[in-house]
N, C-alpha and C. Protein backbone atom coordinates (compact mmCIF):
# COMPACT_ATOMS: atom_id res chain seq x y z
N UNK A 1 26.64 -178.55 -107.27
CA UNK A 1 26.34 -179.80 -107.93
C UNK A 1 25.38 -179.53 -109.08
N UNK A 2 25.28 -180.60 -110.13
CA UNK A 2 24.58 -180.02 -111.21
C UNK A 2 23.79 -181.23 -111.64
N UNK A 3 22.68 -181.28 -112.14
CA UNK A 3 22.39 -182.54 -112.21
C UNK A 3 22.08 -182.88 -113.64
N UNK A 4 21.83 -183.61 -114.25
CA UNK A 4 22.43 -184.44 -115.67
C UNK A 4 21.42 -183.67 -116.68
N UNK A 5 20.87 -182.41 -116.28
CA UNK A 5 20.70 -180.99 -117.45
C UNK A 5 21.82 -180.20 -117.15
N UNK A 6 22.54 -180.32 -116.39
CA UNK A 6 23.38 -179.19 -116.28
C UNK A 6 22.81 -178.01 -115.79
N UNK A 7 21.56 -178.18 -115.14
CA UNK A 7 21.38 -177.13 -113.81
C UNK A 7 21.66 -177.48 -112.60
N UNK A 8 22.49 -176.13 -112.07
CA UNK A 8 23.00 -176.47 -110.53
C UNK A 8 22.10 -176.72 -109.36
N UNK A 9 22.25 -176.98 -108.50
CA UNK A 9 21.59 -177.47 -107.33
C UNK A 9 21.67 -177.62 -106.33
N UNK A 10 21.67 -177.42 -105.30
CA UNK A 10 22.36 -177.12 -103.72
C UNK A 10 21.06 -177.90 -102.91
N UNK A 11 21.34 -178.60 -102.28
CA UNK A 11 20.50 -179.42 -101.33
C UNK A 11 21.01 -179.25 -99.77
N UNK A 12 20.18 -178.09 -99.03
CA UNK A 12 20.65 -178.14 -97.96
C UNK A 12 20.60 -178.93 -96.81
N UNK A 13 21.15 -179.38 -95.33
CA UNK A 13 20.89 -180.33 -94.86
C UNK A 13 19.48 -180.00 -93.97
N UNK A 14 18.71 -180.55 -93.61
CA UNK A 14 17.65 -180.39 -92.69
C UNK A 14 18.40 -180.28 -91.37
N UNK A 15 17.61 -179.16 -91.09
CA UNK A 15 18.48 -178.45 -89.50
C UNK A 15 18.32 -179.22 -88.62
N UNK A 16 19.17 -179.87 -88.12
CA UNK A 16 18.85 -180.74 -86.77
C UNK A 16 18.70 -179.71 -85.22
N UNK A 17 17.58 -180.45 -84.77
CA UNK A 17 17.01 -179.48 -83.18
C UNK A 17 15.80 -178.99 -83.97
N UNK A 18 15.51 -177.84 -83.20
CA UNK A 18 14.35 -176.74 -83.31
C UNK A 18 14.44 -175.78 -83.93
N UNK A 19 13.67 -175.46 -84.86
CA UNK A 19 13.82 -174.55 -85.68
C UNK A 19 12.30 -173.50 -85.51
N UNK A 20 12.34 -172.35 -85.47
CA UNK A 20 11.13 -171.58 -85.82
C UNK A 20 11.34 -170.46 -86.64
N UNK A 21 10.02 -170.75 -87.82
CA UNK A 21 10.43 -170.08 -89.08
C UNK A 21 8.63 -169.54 -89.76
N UNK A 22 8.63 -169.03 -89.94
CA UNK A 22 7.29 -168.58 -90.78
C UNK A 22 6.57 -169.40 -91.19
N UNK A 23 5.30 -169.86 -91.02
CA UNK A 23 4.56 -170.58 -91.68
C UNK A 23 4.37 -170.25 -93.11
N UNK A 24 4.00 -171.52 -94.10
CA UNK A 24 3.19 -171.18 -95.76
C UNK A 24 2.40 -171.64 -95.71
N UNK A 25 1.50 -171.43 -96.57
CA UNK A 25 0.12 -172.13 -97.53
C UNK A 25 0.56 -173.56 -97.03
N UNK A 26 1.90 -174.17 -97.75
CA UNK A 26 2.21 -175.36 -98.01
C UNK A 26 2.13 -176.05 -96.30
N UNK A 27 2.36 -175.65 -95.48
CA UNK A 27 2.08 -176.49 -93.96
C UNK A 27 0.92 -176.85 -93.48
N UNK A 28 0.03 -176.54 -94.32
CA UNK A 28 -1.50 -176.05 -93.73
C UNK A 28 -1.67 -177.54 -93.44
N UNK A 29 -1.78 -178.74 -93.89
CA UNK A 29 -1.93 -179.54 -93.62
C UNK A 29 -1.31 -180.50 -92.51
N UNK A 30 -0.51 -179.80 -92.78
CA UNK A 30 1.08 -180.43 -90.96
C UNK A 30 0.05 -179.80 -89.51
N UNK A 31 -0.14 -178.28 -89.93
CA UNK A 31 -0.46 -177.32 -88.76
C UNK A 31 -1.97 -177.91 -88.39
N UNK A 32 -2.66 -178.29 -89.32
CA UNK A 32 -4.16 -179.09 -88.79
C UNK A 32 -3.81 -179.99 -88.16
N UNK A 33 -3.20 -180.96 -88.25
CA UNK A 33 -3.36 -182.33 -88.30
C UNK A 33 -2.61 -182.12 -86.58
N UNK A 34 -1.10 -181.23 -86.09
CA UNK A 34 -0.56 -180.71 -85.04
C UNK A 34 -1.87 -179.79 -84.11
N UNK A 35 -2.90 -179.21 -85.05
CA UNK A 35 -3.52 -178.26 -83.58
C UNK A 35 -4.90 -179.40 -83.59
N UNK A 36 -5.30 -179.96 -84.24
CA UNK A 36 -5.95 -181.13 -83.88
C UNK A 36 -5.69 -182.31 -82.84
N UNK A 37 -4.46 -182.70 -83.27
CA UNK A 37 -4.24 -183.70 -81.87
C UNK A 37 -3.96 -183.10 -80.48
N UNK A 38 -3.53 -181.76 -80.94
CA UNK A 38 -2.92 -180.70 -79.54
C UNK A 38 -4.25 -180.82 -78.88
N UNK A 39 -4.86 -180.63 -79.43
CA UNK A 39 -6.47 -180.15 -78.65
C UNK A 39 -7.08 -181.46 -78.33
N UNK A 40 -7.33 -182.02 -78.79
CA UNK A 40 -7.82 -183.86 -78.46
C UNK A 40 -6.91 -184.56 -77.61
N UNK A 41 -5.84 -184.32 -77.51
CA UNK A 41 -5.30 -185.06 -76.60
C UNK A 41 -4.34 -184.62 -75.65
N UNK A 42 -4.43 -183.04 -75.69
CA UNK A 42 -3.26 -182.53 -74.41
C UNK A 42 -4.47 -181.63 -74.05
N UNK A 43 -5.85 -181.18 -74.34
CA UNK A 43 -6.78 -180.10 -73.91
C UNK A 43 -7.82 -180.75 -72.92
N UNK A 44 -7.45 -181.94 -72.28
CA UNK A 44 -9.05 -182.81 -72.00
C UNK A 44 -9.29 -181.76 -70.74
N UNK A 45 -8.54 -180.97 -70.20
CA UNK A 45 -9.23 -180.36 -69.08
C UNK A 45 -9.95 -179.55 -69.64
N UNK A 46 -9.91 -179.01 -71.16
CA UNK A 46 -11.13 -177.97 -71.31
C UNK A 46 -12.47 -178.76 -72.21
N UNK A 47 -11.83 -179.54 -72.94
CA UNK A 47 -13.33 -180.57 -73.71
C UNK A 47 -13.92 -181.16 -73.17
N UNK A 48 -13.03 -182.26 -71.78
CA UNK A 48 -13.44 -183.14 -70.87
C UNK A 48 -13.93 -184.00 -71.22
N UNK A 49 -13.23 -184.14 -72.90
CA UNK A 49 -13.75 -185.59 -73.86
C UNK A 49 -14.97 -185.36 -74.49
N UNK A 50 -15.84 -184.16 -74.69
CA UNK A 50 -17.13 -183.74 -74.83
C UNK A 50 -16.88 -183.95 -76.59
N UNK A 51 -17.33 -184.94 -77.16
CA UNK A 51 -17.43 -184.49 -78.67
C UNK A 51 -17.89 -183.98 -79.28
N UNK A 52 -18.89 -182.69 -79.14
CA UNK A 52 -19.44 -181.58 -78.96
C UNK A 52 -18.56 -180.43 -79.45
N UNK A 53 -17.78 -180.53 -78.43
CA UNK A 53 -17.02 -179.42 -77.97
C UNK A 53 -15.68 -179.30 -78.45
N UNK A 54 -15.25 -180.78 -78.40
CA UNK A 54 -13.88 -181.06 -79.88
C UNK A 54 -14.06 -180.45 -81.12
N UNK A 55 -15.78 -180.80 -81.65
CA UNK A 55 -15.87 -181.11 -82.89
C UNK A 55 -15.92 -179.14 -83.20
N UNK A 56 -16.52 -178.37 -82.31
CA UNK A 56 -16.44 -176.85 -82.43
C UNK A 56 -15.40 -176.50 -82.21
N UNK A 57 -14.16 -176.85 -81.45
CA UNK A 57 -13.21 -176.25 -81.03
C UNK A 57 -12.02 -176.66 -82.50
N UNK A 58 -12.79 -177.65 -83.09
CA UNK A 58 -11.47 -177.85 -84.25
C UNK A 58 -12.05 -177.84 -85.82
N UNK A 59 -13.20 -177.03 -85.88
CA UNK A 59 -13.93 -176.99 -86.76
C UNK A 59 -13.31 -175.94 -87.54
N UNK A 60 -12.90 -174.83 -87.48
CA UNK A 60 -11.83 -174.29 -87.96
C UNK A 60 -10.40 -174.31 -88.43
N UNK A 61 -10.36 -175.89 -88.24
CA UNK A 61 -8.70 -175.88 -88.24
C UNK A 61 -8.49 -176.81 -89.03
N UNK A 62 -9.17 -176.97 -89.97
CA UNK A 62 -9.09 -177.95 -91.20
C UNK A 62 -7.83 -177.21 -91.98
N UNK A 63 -7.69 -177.65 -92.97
CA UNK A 63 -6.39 -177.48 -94.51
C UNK A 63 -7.04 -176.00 -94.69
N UNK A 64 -8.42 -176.05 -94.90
CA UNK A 64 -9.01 -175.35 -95.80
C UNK A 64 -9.26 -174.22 -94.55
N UNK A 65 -9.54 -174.41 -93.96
CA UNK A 65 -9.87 -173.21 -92.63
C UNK A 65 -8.33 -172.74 -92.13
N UNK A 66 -7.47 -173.12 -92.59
CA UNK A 66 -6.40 -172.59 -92.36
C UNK A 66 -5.84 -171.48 -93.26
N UNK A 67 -6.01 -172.57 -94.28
CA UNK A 67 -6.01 -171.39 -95.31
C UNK A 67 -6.78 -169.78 -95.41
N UNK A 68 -7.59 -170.09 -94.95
CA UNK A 68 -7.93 -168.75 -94.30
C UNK A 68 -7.71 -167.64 -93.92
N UNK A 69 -6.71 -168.45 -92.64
CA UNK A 69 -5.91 -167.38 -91.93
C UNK A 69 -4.77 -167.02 -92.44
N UNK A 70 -4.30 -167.74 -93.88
CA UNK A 70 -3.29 -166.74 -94.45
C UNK A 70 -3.61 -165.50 -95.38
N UNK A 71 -5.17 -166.11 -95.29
CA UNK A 71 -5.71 -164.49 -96.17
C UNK A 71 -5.84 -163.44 -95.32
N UNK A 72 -6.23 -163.57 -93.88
CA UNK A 72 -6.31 -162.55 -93.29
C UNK A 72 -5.20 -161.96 -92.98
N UNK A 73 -5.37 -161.15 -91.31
CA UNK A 73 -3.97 -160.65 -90.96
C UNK A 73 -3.30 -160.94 -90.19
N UNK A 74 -3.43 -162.05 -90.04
CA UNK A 74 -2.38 -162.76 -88.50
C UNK A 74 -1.05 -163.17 -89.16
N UNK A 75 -0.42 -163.31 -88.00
CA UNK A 75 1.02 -163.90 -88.94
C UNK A 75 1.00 -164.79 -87.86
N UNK A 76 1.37 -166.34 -88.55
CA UNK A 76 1.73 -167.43 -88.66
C UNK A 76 3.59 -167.70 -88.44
N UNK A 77 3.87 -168.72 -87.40
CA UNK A 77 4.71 -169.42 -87.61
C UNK A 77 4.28 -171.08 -87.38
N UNK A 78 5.39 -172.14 -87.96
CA UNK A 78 5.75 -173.06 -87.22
C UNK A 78 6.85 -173.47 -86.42
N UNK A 79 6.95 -174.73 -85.52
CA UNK A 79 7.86 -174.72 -84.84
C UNK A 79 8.33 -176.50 -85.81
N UNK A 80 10.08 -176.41 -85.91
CA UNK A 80 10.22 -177.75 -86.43
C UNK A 80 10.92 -178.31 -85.89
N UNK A 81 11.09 -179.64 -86.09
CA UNK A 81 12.01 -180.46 -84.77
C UNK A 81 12.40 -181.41 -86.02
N UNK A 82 13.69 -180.78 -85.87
CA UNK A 82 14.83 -182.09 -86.95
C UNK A 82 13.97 -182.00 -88.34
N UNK A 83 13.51 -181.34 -88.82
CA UNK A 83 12.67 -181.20 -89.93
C UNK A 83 11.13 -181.91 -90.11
N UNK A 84 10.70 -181.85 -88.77
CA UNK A 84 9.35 -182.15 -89.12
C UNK A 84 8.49 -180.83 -88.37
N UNK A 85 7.29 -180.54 -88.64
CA UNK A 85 6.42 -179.41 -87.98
C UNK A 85 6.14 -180.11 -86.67
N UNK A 86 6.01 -179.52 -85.56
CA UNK A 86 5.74 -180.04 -84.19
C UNK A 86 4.84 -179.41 -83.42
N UNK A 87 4.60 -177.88 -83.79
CA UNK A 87 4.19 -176.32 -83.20
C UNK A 87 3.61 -175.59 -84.26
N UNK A 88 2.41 -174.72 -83.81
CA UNK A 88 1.75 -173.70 -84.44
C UNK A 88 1.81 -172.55 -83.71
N UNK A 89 1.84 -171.26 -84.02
CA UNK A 89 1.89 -169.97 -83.34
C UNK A 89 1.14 -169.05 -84.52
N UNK A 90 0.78 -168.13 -84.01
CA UNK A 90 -0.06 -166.92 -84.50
C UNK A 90 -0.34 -166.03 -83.70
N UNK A 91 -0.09 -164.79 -84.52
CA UNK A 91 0.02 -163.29 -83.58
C UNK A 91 -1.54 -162.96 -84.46
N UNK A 92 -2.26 -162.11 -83.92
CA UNK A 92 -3.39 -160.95 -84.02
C UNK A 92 -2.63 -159.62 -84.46
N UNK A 93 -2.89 -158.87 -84.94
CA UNK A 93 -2.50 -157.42 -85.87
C UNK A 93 -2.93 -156.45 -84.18
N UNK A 94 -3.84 -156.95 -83.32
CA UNK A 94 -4.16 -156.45 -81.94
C UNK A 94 -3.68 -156.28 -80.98
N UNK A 95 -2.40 -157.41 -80.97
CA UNK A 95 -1.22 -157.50 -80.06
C UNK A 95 -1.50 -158.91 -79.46
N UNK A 96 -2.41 -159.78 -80.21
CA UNK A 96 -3.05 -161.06 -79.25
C UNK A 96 -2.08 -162.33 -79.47
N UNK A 97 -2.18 -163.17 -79.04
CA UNK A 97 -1.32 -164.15 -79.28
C UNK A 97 -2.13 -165.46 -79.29
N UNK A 98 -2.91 -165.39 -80.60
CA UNK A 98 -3.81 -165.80 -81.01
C UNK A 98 -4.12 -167.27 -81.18
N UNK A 99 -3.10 -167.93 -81.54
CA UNK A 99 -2.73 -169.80 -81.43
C UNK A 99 -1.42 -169.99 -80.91
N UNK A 100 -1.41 -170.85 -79.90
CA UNK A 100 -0.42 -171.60 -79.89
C UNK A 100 -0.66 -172.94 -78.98
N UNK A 101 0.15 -173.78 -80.45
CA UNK A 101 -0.35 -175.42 -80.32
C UNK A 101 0.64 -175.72 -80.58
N UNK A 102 1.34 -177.38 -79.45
CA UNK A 102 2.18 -178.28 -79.81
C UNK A 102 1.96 -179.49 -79.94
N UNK A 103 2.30 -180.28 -81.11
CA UNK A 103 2.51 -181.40 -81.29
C UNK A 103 2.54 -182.10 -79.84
N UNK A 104 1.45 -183.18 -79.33
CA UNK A 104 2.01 -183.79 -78.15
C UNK A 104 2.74 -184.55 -78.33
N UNK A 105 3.94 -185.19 -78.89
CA UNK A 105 4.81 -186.00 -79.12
C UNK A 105 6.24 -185.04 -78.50
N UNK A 106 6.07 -183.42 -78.76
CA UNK A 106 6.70 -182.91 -78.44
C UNK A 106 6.97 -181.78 -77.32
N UNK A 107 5.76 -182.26 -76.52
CA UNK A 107 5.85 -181.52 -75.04
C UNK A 107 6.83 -181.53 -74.33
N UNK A 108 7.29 -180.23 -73.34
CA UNK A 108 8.06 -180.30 -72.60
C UNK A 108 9.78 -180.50 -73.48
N UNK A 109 9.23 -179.72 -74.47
CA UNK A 109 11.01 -179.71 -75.05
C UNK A 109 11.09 -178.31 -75.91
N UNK A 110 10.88 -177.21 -75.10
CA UNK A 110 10.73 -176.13 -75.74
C UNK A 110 10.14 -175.30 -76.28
N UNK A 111 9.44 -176.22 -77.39
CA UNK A 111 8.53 -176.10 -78.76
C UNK A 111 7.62 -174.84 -78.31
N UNK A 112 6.94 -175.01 -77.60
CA UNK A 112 6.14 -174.06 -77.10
C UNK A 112 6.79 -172.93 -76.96
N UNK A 113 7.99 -173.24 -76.17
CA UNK A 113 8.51 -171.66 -75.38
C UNK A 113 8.91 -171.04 -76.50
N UNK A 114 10.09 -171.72 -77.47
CA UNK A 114 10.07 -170.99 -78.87
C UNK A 114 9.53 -170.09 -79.55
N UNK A 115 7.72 -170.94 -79.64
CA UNK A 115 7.62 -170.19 -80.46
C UNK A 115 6.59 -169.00 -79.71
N UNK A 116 6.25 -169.07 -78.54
CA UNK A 116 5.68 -167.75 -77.58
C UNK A 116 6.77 -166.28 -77.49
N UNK A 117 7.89 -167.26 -77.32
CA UNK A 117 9.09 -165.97 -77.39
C UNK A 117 9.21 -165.51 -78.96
N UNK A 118 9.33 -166.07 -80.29
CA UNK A 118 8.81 -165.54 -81.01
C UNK A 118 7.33 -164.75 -81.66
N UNK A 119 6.32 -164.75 -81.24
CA UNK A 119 5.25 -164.20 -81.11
C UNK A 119 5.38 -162.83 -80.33
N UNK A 120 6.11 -162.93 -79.16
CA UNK A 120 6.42 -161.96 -78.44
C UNK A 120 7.53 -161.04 -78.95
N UNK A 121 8.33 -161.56 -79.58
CA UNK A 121 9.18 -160.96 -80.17
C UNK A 121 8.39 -160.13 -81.04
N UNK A 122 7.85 -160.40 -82.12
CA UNK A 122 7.39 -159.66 -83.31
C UNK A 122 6.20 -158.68 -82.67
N UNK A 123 5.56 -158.98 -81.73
CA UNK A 123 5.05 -157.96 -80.93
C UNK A 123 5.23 -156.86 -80.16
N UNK A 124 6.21 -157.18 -79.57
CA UNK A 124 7.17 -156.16 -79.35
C UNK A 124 7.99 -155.52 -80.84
N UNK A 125 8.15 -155.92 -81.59
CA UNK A 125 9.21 -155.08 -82.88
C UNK A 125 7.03 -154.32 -83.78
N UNK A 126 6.18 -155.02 -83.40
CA UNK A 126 5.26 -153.85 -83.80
C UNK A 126 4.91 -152.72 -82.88
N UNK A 127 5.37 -152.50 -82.23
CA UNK A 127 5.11 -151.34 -81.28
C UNK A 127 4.22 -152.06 -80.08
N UNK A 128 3.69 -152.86 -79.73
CA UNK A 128 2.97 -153.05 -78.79
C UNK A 128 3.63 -153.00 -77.35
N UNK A 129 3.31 -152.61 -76.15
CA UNK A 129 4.03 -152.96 -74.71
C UNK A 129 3.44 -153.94 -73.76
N UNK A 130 1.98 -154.28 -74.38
CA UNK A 130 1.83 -155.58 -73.87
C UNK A 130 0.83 -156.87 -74.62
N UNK A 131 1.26 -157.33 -74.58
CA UNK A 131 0.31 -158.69 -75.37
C UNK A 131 -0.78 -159.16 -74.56
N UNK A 132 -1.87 -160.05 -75.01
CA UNK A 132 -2.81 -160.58 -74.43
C UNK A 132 -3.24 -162.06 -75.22
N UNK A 133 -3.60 -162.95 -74.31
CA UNK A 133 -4.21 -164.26 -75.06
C UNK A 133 -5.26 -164.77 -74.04
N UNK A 134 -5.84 -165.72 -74.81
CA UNK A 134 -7.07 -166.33 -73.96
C UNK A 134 -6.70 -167.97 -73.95
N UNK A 135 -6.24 -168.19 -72.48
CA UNK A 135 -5.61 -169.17 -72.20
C UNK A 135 -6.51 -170.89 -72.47
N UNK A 136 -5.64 -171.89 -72.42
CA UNK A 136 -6.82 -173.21 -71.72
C UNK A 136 -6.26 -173.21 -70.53
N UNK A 137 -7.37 -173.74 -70.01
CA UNK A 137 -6.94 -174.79 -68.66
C UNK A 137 -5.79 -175.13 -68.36
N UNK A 138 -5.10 -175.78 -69.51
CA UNK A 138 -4.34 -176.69 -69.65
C UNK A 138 -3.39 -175.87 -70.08
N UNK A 139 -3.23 -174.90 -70.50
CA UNK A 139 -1.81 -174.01 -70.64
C UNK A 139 -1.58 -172.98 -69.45
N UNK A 140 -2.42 -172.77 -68.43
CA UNK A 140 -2.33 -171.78 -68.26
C UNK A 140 -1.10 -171.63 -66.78
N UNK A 141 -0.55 -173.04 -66.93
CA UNK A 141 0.69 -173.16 -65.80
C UNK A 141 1.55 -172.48 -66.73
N UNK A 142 1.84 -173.26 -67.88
CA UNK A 142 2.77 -172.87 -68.70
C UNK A 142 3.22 -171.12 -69.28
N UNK A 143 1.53 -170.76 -69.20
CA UNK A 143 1.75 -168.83 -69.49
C UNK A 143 2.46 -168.56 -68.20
N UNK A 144 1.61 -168.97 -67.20
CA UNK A 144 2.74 -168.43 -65.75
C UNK A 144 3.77 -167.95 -65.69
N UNK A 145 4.53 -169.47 -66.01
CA UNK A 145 5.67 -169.70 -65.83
C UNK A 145 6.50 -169.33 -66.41
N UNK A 146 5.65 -168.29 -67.80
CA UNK A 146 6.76 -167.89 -68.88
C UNK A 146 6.27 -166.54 -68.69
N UNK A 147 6.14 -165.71 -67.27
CA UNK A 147 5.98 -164.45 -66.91
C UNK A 147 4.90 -163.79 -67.46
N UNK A 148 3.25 -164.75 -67.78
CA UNK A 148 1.80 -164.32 -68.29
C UNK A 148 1.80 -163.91 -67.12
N UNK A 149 0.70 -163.05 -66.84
CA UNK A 149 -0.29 -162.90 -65.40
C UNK A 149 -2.26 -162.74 -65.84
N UNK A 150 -2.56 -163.54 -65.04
CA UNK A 150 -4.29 -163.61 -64.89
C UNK A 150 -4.52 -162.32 -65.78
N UNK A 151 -5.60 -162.21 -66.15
CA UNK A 151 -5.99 -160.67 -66.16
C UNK A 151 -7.68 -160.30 -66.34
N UNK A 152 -8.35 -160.51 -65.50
CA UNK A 152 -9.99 -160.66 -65.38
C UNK A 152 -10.06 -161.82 -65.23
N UNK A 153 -11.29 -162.11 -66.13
CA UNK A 153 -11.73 -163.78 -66.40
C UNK A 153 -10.41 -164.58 -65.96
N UNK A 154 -11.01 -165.73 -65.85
CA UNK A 154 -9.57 -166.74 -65.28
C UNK A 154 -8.83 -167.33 -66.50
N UNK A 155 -9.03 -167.25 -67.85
CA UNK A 155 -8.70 -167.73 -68.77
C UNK A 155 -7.55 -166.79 -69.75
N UNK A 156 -8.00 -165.19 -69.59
CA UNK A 156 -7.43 -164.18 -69.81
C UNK A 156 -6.74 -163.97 -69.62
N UNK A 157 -4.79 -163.76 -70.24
CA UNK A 157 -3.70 -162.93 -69.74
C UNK A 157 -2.88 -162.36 -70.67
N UNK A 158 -1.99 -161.62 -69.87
CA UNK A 158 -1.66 -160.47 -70.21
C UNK A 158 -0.34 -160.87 -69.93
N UNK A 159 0.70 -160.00 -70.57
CA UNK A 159 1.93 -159.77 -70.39
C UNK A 159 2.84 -158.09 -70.75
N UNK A 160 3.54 -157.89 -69.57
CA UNK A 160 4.48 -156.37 -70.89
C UNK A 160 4.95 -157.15 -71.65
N UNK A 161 5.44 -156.45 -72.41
CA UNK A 161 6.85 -156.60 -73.17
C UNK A 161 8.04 -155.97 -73.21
C-alpha cells in the first residue's frame, strides 16, 4: 500500500494472544506503570501495605530508573497480550533472573510462565547450568511449581537448566 506521497507502507496486524519480545527505551513507561501495580497490589504479603516499604521497593522503577537498566547489562523483555504490555522480565549477565513482574489484570494466564521460560531460555543459550533469583512471598508457589527449588534463605532459588 502506498500512501498519497507514494511511499509504501505495510501495517501489520497486532498479534492476537501473548507475545514475548525484547523490551525498548520506548516501553519504559508501560514496564513502570506494570511493575508498580505488580508490587502494590499482587506483593501485599511482602509490603503488608507498609508505605515505607512500597515507596523503596518501587523507587527504582520509575521511566527514568528504567532507563537505566537499558544502560547497563541486563537484558530486558516484555510480555504482550493482544498488543498491550502486561509482563516485565530481566536476566543479570550472572545467570540471575533479576525481574519478573505481571500486570495484575493478567494473572494466571501464562504471562509469567512465558516470560520465566524465556529468561531461562537465554540463560541457558549463555552458557549458564543453573539460574538463581530472589523470590517474594508471593511468587514463591509459582517458582515451585515451575521446577525453582529453596536454596538457603527462604526467599532464595535456584534452578538447573
Amino acid at each position: 500500500m502506498q500512501n498519497k506521497r507514494g511511499i509504501s507502507q505495510t501495517f501489520g496486524a497486532v498479534p492476537r494472544g501473548r507475545v514475548v519480545r525484547p523490551a525498548t527505551v520506548f516501553d519504559v513507561f508501560d514496564m513502570s506503570a506494570i511493575l508498580i501495580r505488580s508490587i502494590t497490589q499482587l506483593c501485599g504479603a511482602d509490603h503488608k501495605g507498609d508505605p515505607d516499604q512500597i515507596a523503596a521497593w518501587t523507587a527504582n522503577k520509575t521511566p527514568d530508573g528504567l532507563r537505566q537498566w537499558f544502560a547497563g547489562d541486563h537484558v530486558l523483555w516484555v510480555a504482550e497480550w493482544d498488543g498491550q504490555i502486561c509482563g516485565v522480565a530481566a536476566a543479570s549477565p550472572k545467570g540471575e533472573v533479576s525481574v519478573l513482574y505481571v500486570d495484575p489484570p493478567a494473572t494466571g494466564r501464562g504471562v509469567g510462565s512465558a516470560l520465566l521460560q524465556q529468561v531461562e531460555g537465554h540463560l541457558r543459550e549463555a552458557g549458564f547450568a543453573e539460574a538463581y533469583l530472589k523470590s517474594t512471598y508471593t511468587a514463591q508457589a509459582f517458582y515451585l511449581r515451575l521446577g525453582w527449588q529453596r536454596a538457603g534463605d527462604e526467599l532464595r532459588m535456584i534452578k538447573s537448566l
